[in-house]
C-alpha atoms as a PDB file:
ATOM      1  CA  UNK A   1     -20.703  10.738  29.548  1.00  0.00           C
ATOM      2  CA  UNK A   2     -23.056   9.443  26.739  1.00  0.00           C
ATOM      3  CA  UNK A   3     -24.201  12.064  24.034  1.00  0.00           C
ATOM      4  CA  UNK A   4     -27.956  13.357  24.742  1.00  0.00           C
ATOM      5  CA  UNK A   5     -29.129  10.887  22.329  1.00  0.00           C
ATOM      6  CA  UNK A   6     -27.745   7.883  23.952  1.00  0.00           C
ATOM      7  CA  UNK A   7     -28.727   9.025  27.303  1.00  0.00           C
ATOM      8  CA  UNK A   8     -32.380   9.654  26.350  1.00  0.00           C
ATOM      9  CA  UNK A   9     -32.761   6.391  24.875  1.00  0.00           C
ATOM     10  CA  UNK A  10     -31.612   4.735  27.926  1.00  0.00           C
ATOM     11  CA  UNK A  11     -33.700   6.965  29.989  1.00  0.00           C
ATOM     12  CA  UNK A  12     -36.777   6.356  27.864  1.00  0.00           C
ATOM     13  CA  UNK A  13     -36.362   2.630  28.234  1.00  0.00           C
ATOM     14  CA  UNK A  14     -36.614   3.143  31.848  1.00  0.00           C
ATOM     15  CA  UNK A  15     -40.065   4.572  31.586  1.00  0.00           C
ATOM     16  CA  UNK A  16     -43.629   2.944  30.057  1.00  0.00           C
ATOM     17  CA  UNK A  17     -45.184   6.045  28.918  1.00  0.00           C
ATOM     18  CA  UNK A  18     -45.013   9.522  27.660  1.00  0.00           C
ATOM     19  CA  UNK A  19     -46.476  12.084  25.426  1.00  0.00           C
ATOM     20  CA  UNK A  20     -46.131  12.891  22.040  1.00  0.00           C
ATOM     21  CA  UNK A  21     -46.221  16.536  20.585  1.00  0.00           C
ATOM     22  CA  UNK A  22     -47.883  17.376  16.999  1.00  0.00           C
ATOM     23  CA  UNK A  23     -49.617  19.930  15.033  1.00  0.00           C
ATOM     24  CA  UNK A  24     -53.397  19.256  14.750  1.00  0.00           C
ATOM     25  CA  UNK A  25     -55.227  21.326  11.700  1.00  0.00           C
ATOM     26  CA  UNK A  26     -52.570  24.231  12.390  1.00  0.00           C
ATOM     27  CA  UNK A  27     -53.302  23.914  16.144  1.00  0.00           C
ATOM     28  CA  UNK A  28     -50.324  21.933  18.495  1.00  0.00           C
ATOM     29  CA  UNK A  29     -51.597  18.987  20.754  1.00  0.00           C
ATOM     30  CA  UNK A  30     -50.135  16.357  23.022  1.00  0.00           C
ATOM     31  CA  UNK A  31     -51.766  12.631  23.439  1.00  0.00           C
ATOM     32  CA  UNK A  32     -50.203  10.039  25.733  1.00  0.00           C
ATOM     33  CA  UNK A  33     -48.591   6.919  24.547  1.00  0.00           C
ATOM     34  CA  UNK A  34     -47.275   3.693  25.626  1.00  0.00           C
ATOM     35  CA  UNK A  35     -43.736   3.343  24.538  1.00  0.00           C
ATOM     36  CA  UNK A  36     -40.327   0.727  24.366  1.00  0.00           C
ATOM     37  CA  UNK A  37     -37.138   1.401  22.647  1.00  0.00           C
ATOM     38  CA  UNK A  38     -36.029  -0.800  19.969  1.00  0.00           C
ATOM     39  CA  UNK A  39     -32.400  -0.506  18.111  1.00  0.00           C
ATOM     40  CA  UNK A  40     -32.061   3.329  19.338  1.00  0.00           C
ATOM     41  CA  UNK A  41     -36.151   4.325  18.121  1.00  0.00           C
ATOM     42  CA  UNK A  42     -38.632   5.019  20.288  1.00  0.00           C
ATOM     43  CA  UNK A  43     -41.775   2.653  18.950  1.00  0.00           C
ATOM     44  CA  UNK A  44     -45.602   4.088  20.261  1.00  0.00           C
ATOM     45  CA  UNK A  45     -48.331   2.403  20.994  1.00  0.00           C
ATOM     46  CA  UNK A  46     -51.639   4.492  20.546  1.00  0.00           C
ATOM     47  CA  UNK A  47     -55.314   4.526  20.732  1.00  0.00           C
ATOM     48  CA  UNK A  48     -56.503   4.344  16.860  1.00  0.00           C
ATOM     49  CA  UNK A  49     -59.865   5.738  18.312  1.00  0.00           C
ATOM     50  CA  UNK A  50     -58.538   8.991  19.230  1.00  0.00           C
ATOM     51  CA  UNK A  51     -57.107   9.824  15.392  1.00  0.00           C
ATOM     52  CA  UNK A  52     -53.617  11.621  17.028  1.00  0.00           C
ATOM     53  CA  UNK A  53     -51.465   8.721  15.014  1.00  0.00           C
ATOM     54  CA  UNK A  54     -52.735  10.707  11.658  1.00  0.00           C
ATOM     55  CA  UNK A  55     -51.182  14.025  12.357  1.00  0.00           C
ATOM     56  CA  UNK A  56     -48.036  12.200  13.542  1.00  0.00           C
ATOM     57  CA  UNK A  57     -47.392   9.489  10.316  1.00  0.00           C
ATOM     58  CA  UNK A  58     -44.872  10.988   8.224  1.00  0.00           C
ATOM     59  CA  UNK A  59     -44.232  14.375  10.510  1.00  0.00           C
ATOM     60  CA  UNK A  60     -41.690  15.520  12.757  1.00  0.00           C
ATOM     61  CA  UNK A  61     -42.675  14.997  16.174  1.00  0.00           C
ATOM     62  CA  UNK A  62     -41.579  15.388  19.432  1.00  0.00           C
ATOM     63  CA  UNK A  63     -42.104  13.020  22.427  1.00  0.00           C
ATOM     64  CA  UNK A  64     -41.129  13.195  26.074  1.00  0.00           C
ATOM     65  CA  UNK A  65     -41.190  11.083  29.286  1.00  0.00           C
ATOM     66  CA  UNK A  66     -39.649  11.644  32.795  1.00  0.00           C
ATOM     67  CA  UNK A  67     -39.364  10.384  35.968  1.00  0.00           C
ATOM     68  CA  UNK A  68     -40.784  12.833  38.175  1.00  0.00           C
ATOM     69  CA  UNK A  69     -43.953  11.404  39.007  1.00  0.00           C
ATOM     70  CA  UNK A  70     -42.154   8.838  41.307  1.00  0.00           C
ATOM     71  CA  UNK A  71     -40.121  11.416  43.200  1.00  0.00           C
ATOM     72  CA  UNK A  72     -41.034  11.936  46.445  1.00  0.00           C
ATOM     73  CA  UNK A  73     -41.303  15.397  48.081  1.00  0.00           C
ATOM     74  CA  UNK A  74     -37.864  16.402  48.430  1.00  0.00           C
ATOM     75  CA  UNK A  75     -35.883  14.371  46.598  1.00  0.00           C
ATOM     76  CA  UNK A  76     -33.981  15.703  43.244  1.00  0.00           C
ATOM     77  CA  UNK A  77     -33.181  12.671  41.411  1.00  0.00           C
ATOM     78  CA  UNK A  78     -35.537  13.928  38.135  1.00  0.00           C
ATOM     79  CA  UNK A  79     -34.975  13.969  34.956  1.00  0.00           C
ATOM     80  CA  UNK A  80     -37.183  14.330  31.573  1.00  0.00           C
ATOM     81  CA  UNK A  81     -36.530  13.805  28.302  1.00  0.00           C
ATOM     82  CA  UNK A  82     -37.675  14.954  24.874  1.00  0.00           C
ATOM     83  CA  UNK A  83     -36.934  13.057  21.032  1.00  0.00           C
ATOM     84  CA  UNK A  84     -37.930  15.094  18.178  1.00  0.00           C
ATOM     85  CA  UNK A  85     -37.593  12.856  15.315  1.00  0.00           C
ATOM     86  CA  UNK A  86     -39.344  11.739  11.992  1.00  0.00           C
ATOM     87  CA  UNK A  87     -42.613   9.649  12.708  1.00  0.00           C
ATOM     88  CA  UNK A  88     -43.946   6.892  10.744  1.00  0.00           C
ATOM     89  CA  UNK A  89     -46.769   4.163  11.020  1.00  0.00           C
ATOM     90  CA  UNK A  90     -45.036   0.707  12.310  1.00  0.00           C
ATOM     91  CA  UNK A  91     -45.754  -2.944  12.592  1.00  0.00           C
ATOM     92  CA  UNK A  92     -43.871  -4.224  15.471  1.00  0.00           C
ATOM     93  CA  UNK A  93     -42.332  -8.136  15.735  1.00  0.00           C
ATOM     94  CA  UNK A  94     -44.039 -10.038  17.809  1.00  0.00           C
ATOM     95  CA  UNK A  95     -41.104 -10.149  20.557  1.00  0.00           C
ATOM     96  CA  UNK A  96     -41.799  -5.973  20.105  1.00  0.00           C
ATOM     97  CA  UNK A  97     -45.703  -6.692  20.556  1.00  0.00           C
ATOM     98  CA  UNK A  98     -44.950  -8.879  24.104  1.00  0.00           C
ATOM     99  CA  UNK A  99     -42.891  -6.140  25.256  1.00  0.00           C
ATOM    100  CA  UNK A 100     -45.242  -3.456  24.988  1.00  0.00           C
ATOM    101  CA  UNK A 101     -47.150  -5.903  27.293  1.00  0.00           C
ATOM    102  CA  UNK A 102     -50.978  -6.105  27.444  1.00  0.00           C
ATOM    103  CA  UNK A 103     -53.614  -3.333  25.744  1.00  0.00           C
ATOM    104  CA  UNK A 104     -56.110  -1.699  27.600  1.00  0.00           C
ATOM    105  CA  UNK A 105     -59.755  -2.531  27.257  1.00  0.00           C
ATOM    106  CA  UNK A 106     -60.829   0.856  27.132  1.00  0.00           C
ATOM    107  CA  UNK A 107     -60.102   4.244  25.845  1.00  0.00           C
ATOM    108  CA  UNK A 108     -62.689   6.677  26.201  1.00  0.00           C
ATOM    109  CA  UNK A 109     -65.267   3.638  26.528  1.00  0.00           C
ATOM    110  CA  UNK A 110     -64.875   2.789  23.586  1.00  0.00           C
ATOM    111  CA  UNK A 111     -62.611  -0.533  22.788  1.00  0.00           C
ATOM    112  CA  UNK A 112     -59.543  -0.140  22.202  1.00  0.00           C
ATOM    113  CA  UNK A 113     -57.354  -0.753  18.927  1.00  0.00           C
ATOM    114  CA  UNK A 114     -53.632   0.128  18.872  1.00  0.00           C
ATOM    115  CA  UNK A 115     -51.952   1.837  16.245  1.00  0.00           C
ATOM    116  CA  UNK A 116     -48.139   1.621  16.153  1.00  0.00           C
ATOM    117  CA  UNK A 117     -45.670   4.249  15.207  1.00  0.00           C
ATOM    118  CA  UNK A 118     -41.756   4.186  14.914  1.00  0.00           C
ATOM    119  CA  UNK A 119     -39.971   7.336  16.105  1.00  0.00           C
ATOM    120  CA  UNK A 120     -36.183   7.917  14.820  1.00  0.00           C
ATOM    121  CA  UNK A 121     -34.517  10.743  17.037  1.00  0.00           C
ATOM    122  CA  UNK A 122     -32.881  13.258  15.356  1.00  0.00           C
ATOM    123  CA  UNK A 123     -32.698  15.554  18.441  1.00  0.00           C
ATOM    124  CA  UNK A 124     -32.848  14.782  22.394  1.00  0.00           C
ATOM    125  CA  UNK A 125     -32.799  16.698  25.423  1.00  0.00           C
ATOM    126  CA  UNK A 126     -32.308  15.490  28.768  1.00  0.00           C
ATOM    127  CA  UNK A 127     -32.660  17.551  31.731  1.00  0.00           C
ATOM    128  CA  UNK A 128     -31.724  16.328  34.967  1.00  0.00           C
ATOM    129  CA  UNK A 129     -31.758  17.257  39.004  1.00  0.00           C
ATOM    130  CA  UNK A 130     -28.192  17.530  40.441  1.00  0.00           C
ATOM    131  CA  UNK A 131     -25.985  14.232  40.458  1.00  0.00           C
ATOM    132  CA  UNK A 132     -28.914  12.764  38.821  1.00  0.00           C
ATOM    133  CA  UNK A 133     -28.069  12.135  35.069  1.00  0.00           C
ATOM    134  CA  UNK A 134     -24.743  11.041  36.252  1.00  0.00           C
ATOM    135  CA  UNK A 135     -25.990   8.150  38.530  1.00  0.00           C
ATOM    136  CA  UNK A 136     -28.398   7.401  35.411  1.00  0.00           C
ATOM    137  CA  UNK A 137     -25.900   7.028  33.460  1.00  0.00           C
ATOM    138  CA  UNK A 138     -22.969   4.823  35.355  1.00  0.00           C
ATOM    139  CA  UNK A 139     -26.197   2.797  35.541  1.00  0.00           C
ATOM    140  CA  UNK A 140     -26.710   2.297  32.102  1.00  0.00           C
ATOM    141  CA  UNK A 141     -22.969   0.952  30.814  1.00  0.00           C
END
């Protein structure tokens, strides 16, 4: 088996988006974010409108994604994941830009301009239904 880091990088490259965790003026927040995972860091993709990317350049943050929104009712093949991990602004490659894939036009109705940030884990979790984080992971060697 894979050490929690490994395993929640491979997990988080199976999903598109998640949420990142930060302090806010004293006061903790989460915004949503697109995300890939480049050379074992999670790289985010935010809305420069909303401001969250301030509280989270140069700060330990923490970020998680799961799966559970595809399960259907019944089935216990879920997992989630959380990366805490030093956060810094980011300016992807242009094979990084493609794979994030195509910006919104929106946010908030107002248009929207990304702001990347690069994530370095320095702790993961990874919780998982039974059987599932094993079938994850034969999957992902």
């Amino acid at each position: 088996m894979p050490s929690d880091e490994q395993l929640a990088v491979a997990l988080l490259g199976r999903t598109a988006y998640g949420r990142v965790a930060a302090s806010r003026r004293a006061l903790p927040f989460l915004a949503f974010a697109r995300h890939i995972v480049a050379d074992g860091r999670i790289l985010l993709r935010m809305p420069r409108s909303c401001g969250y990317h301030q509280a989270c350049t140069g700060c330990v943050v923490a970020y998680g994604s799961d799966n559970l929104d595809s399960l259907r009712p019944g089935e216990e093949d879920g997992w989630s994941v959380q990366v805490v991990g030093h956060c810094e602004a980011y300016e992807p490659t242009p094979a990084e830009l493609e794979r994030f894939g195509p910006t919104p036009r929106l946010v908030d109705g107002e248009p929207y301009e990304p702001v990347y940030l690069r994530l370095e884990p320095r702790f993961c979790s990874v919780h998982g239904a039974t059987g599932s984080l094993e079938r994850h992971f034969r999957s992902t060697v």
